[in-house]
N, C-alpha and C. Protein backbone atom coordinates (compact mmCIF):
# COMPACT_ATOMS: atom_id res chain seq x y z
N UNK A 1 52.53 3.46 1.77
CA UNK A 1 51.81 2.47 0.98
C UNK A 1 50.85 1.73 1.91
N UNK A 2 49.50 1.67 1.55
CA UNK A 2 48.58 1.26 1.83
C UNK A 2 49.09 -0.28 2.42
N UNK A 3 48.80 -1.32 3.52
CA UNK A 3 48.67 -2.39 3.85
C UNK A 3 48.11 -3.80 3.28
N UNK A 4 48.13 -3.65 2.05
CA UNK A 4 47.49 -5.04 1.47
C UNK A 4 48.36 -6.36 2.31
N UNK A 5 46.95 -7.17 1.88
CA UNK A 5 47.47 -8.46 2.30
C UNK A 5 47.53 -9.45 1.14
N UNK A 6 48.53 -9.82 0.82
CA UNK A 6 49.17 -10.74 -0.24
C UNK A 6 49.45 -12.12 0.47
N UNK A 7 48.95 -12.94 -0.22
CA UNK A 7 49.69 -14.38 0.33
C UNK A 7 51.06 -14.46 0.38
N UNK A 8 51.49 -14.95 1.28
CA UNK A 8 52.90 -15.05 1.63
C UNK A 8 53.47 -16.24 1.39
N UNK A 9 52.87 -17.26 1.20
CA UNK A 9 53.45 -18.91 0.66
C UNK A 9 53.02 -19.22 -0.49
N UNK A 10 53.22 -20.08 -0.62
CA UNK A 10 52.79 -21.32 -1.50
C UNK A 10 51.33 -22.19 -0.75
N UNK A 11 51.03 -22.74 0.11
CA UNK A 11 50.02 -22.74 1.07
C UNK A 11 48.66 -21.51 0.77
N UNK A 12 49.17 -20.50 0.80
CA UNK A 12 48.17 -18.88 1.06
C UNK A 12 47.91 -19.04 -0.52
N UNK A 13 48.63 -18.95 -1.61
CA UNK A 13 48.27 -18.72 -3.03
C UNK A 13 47.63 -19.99 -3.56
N UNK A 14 47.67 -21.24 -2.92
CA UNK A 14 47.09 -22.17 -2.71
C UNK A 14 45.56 -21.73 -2.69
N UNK A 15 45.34 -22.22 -1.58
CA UNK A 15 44.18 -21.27 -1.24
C UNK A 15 43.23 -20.71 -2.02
N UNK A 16 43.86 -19.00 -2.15
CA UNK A 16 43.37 -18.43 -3.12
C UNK A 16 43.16 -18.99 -4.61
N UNK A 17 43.90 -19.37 -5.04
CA UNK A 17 43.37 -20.26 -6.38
C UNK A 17 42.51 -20.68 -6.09
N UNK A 18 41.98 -21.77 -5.45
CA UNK A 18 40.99 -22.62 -5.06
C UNK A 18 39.87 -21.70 -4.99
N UNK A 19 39.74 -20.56 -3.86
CA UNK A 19 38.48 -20.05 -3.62
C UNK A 19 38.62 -19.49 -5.36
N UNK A 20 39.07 -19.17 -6.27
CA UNK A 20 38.99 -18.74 -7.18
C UNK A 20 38.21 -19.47 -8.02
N UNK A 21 38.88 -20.71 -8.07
CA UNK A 21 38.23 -22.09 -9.00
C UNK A 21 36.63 -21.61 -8.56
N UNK A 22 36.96 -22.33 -6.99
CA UNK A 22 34.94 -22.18 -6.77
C UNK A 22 34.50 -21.22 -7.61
N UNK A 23 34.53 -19.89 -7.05
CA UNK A 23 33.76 -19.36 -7.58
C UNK A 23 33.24 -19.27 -9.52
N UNK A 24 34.42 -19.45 -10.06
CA UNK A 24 33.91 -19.73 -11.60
C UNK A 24 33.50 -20.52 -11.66
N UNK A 25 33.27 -21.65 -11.13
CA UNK A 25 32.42 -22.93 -11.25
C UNK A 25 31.22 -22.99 -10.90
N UNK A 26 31.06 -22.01 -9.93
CA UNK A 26 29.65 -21.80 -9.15
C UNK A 26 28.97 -20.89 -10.10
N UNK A 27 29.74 -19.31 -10.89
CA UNK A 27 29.41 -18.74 -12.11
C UNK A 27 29.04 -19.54 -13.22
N UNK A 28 29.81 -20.46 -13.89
CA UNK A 28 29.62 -21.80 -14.68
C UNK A 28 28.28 -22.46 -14.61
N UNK A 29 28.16 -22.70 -12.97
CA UNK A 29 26.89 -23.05 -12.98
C UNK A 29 25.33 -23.22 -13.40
N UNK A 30 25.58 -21.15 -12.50
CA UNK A 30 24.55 -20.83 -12.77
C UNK A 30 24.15 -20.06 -13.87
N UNK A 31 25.46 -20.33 -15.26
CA UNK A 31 24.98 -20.11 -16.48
C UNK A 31 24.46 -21.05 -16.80
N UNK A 32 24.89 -22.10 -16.73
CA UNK A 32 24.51 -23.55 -17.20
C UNK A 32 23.06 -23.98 -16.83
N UNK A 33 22.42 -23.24 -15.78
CA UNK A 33 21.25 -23.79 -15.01
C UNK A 33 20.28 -22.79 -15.43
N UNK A 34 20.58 -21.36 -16.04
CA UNK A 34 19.74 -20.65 -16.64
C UNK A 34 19.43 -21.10 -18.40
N UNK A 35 20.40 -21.35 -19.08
CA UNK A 35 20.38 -22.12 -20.61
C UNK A 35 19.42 -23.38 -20.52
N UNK A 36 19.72 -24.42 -19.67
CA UNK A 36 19.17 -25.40 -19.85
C UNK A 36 17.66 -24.62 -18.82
N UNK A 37 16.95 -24.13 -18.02
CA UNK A 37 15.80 -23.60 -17.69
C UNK A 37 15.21 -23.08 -19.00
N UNK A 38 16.15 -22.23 -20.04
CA UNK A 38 14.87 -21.51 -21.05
C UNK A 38 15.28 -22.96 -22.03
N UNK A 39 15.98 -23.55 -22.40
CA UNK A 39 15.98 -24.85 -22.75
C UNK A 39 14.60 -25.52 -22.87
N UNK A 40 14.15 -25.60 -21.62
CA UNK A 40 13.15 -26.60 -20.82
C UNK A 40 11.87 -26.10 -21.21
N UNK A 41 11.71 -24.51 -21.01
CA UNK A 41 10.96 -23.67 -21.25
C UNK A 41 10.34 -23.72 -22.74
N UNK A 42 11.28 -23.69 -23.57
CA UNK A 42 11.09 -23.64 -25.28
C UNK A 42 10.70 -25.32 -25.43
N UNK A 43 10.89 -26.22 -25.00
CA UNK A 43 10.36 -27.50 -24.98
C UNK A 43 9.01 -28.26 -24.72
N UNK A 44 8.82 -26.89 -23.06
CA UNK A 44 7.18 -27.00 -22.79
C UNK A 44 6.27 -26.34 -23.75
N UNK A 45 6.54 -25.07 -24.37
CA UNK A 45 6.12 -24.27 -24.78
C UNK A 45 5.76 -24.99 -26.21
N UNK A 46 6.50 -25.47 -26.91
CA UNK A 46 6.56 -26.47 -28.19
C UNK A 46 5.93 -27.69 -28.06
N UNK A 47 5.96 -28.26 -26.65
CA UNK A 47 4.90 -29.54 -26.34
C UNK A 47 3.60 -28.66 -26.28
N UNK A 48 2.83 -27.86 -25.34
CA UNK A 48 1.94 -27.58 -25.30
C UNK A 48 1.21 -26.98 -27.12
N UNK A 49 1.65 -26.44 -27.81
CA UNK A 49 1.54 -25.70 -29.04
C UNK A 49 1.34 -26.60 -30.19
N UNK A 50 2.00 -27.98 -30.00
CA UNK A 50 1.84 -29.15 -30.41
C UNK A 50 0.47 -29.79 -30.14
N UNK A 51 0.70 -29.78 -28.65
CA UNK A 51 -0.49 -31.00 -28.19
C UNK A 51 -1.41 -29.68 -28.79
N UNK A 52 -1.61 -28.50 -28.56
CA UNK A 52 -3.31 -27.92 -28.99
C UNK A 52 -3.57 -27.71 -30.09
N UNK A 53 -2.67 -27.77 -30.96
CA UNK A 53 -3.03 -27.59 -32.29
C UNK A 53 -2.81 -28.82 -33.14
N UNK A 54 -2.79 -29.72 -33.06
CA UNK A 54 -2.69 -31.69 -32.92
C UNK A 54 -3.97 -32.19 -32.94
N UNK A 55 -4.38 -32.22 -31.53
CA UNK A 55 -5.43 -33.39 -30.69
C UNK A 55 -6.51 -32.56 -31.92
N UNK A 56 -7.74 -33.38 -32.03
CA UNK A 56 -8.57 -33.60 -32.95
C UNK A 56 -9.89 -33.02 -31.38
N UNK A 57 -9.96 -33.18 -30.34
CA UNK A 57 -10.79 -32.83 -29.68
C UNK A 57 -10.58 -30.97 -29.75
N UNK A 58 -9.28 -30.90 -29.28
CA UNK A 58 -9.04 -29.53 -29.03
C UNK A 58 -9.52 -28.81 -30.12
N UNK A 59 -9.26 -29.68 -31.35
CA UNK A 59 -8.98 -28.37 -32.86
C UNK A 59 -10.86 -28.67 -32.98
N UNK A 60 -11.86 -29.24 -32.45
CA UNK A 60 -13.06 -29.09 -32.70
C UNK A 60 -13.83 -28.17 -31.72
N UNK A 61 -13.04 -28.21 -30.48
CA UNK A 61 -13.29 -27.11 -29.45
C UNK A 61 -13.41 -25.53 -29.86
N UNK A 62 -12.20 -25.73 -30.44
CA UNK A 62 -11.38 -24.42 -31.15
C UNK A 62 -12.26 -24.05 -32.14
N UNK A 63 -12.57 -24.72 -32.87
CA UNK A 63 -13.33 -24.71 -34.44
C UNK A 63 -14.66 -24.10 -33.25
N UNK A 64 -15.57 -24.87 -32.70
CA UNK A 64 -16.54 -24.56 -31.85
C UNK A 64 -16.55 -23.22 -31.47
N UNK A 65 -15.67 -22.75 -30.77
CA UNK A 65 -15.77 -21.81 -29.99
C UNK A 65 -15.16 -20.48 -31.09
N UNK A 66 -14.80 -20.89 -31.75
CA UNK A 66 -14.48 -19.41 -33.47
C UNK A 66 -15.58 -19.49 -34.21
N UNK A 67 -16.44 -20.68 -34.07
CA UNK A 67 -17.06 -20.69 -35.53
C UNK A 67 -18.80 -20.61 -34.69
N UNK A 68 -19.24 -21.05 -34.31
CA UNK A 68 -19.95 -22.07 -33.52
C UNK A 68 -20.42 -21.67 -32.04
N UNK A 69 -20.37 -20.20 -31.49
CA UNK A 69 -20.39 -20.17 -30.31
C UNK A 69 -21.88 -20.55 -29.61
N UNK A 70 -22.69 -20.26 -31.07
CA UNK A 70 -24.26 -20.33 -30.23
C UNK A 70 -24.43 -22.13 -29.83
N UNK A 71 -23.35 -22.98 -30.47
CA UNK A 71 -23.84 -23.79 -29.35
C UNK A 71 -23.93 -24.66 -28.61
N UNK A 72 -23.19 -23.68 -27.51
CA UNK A 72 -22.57 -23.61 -26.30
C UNK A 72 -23.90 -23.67 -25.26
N UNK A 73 -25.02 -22.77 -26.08
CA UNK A 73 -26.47 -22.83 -25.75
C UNK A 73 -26.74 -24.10 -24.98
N UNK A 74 -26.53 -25.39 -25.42
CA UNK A 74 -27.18 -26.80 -25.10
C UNK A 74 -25.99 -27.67 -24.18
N UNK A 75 -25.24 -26.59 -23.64
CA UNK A 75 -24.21 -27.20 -22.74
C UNK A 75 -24.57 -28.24 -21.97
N UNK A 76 -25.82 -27.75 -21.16
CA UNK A 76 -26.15 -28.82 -19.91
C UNK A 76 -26.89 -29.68 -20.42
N UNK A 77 -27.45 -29.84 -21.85
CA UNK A 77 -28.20 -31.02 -21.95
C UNK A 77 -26.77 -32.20 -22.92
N UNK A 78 -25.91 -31.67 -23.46
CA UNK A 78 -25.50 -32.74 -24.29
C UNK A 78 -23.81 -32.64 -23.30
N UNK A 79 -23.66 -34.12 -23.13
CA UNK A 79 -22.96 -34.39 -22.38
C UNK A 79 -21.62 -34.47 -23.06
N UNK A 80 -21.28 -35.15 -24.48
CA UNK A 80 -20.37 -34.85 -25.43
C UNK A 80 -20.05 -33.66 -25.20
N UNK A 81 -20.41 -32.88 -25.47
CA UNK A 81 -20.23 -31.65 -25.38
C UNK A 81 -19.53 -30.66 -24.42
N UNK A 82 -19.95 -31.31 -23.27
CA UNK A 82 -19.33 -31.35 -21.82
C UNK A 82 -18.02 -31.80 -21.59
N UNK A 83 -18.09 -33.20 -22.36
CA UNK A 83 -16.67 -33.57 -21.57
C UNK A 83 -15.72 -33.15 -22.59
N UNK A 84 -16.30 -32.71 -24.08
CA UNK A 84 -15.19 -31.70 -24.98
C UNK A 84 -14.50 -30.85 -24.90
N UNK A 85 -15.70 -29.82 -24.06
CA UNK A 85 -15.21 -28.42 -23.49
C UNK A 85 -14.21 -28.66 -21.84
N UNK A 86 -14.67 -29.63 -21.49
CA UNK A 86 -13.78 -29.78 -20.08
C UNK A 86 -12.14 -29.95 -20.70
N UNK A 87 -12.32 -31.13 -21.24
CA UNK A 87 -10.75 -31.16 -22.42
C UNK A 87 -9.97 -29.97 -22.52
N UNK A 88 -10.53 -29.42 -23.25
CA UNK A 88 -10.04 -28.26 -24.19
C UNK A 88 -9.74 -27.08 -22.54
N UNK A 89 -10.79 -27.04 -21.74
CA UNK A 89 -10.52 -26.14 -20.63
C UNK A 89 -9.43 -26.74 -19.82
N UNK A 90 -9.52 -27.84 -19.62
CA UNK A 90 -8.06 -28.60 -18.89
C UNK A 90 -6.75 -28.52 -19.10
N UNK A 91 -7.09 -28.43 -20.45
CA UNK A 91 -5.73 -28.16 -21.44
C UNK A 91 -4.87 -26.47 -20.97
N UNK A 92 -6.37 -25.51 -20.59
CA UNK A 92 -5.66 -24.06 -20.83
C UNK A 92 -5.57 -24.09 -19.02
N UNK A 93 -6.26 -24.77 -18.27
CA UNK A 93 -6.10 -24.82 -16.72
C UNK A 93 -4.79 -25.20 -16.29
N UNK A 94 -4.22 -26.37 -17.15
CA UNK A 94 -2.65 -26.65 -17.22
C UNK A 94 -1.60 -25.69 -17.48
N UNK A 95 -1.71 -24.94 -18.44
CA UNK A 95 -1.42 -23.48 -19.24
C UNK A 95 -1.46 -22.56 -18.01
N UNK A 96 -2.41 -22.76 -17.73
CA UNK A 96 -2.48 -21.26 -16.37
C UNK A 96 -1.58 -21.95 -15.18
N UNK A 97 -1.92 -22.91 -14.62
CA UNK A 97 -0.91 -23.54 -13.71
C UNK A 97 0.49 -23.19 -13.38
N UNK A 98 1.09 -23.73 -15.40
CA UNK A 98 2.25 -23.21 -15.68
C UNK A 98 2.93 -22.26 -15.39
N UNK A 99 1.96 -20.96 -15.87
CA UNK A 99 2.17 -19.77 -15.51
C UNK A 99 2.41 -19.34 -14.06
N UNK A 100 1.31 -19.47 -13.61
CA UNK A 100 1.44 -19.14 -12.06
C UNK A 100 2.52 -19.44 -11.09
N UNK A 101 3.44 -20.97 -11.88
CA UNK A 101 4.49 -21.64 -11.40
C UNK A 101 5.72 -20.89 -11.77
N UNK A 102 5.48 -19.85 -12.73
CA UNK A 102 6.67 -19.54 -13.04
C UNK A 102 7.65 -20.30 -14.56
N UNK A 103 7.35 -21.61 -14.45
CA UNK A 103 7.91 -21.96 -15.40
C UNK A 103 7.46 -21.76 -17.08
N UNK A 104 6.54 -21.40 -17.42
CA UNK A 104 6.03 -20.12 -18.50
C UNK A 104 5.62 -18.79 -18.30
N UNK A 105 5.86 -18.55 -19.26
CA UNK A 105 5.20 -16.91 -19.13
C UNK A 105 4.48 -16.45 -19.62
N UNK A 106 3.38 -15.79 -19.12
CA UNK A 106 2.18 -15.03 -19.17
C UNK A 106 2.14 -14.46 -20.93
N UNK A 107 3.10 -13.90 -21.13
CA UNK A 107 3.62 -13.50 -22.26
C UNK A 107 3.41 -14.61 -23.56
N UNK A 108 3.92 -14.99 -23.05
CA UNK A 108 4.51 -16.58 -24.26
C UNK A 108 3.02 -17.39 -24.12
N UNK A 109 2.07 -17.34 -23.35
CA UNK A 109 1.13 -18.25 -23.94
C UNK A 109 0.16 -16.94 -24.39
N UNK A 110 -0.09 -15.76 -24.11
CA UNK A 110 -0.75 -14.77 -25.14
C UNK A 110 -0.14 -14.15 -26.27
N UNK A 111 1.07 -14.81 -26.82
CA UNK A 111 1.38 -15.20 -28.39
C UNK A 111 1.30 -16.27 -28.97
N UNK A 112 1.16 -17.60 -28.33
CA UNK A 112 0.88 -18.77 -28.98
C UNK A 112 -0.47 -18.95 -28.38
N UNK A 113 -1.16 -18.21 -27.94
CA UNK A 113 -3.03 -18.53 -27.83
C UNK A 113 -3.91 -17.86 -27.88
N UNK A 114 -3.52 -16.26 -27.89
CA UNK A 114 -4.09 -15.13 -27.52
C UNK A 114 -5.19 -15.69 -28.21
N UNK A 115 -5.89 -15.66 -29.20
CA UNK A 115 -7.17 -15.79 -30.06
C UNK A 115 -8.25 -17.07 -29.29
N UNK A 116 -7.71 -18.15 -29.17
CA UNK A 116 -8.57 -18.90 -28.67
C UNK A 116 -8.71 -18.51 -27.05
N UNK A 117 -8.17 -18.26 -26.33
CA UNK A 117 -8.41 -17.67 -24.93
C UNK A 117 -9.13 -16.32 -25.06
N UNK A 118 -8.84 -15.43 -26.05
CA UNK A 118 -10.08 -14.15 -25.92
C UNK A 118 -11.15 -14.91 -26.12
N UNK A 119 -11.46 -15.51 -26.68
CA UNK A 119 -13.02 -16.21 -27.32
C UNK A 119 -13.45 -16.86 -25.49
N UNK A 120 -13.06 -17.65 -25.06
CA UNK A 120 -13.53 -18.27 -24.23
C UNK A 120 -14.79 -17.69 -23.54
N UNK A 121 -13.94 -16.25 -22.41
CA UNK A 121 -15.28 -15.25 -21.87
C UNK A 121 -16.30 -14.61 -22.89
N UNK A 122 -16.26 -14.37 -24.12
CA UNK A 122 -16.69 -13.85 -24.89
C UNK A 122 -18.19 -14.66 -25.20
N UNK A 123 -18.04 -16.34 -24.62
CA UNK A 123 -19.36 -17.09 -25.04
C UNK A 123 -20.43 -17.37 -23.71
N UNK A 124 -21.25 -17.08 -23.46
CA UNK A 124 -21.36 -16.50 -22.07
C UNK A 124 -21.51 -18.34 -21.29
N UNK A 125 -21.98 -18.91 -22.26
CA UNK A 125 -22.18 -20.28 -22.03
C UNK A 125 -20.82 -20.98 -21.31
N UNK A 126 -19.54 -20.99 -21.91
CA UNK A 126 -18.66 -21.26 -21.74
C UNK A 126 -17.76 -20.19 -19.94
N UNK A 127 -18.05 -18.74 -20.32
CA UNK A 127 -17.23 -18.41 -19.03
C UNK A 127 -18.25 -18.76 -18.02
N UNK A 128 -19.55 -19.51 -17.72
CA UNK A 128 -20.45 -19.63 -16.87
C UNK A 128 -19.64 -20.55 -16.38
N UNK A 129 -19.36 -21.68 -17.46
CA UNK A 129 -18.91 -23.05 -17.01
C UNK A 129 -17.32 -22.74 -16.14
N UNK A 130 -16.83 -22.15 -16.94
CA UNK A 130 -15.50 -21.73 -16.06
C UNK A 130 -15.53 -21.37 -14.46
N UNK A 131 -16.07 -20.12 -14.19
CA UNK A 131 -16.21 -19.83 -13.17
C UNK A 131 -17.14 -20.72 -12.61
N UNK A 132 -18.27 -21.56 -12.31
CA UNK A 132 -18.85 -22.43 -12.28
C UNK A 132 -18.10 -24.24 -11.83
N UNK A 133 -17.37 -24.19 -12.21
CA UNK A 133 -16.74 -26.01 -12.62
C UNK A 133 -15.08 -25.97 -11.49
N UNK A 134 -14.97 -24.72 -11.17
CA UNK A 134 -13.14 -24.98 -10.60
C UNK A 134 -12.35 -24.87 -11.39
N UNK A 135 -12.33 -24.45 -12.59
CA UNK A 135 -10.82 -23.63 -13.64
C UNK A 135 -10.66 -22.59 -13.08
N UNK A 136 -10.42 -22.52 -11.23
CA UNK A 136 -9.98 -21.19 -11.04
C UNK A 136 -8.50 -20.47 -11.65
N UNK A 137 -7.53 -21.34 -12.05
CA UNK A 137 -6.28 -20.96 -13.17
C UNK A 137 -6.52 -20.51 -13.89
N UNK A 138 -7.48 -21.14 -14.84
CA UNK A 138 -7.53 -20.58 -16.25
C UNK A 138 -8.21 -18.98 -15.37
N UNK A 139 -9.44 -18.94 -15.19
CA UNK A 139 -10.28 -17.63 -14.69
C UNK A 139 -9.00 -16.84 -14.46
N UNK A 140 -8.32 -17.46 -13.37
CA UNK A 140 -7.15 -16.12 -12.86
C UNK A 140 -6.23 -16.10 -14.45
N UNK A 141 -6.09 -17.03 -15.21
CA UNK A 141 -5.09 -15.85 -16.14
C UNK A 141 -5.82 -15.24 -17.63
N UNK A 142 -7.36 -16.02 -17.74
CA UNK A 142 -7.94 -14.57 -18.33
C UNK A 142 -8.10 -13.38 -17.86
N UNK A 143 -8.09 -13.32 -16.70
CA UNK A 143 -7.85 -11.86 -15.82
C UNK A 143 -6.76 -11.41 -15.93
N UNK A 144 -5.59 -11.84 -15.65
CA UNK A 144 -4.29 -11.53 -15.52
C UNK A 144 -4.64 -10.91 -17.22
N UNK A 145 -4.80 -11.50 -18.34
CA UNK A 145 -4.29 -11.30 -19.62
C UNK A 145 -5.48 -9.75 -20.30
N UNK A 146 -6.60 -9.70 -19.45
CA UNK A 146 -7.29 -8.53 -19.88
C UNK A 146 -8.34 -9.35 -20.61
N UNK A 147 -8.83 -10.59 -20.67
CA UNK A 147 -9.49 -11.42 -21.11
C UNK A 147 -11.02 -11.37 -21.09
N UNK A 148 -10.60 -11.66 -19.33
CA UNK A 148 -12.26 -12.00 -18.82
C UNK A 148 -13.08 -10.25 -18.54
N UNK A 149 -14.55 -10.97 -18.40
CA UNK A 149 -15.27 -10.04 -18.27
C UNK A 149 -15.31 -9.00 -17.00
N UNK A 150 -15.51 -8.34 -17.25
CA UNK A 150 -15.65 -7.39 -15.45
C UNK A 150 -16.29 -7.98 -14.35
């Protein structure tokens, strides 16, 4: 018969219980720390989806850029206009951030945005301003998503 080693006291089975405890607790854990992460996740995801389809700037951006692209034309002369589209781009620069951080996924904001993010490169006025202004986030995840232009 093979040599196992069995605790021999009360002391030794001691012990072993204990390293036992740990470890289900440390398992415990890191169930507990993955639930409450997609928790957190479905919370951001529901704040952001909120705030863009809510705010009264965004949903005129939106309206703008579906309905309205020609004009995007008079960007540099009307300044309204400017700090509308910065809004609305800040909003998806945050969005890309997210992503890049890991704490959303690439996935999950091209089902709750896909439509208004294809439009963006599509207005030439608007991806000028992008690549142009420092939304290098947003730029990198219309790329990432098959978005932006070549």
């Amino acid at each position: 018969m093979p040599n196992v080693i069995w605790p021999q006291n009360v002391k030794d089975w001691l012990e072993a219980g204990l390293y036992l405890v740990g470890i289900l607790a440390a398992v415990g854990s890191a169930v507990q720390y993955v639930r409450n992460s997609s928790r957190e996740r479905i919370r951001w995801l529901f704040e952001l989806y909120e705030r863009f389809y809510d705010r009264s700037t965004l949903k005129e951006m939106r309206s703008k850029c579906a309905w309205s692209p020609g004009d995007f034309a008079k960007l540099k002369e009307d300044a309204t206009l400017r700090g509308n589209l910065s809004e609305y781009l800040n909003f998806f620069e945050l969005t890309a951030y997210m992503v890049n951080k890991g704490q959303i996924s690439s996935k999950e904001v091209k089902v709750m945005f896909e439509s208004p993010l294809k439009r963006l490169p599509q207005i030439d006025a608007v991806w000028t301003y992008i690549c142009g202004r420092g939304y290098e986030q947003l730029a990198w995840l219309l790329k990432d998503l098959g978005y932006a232009k070549k």
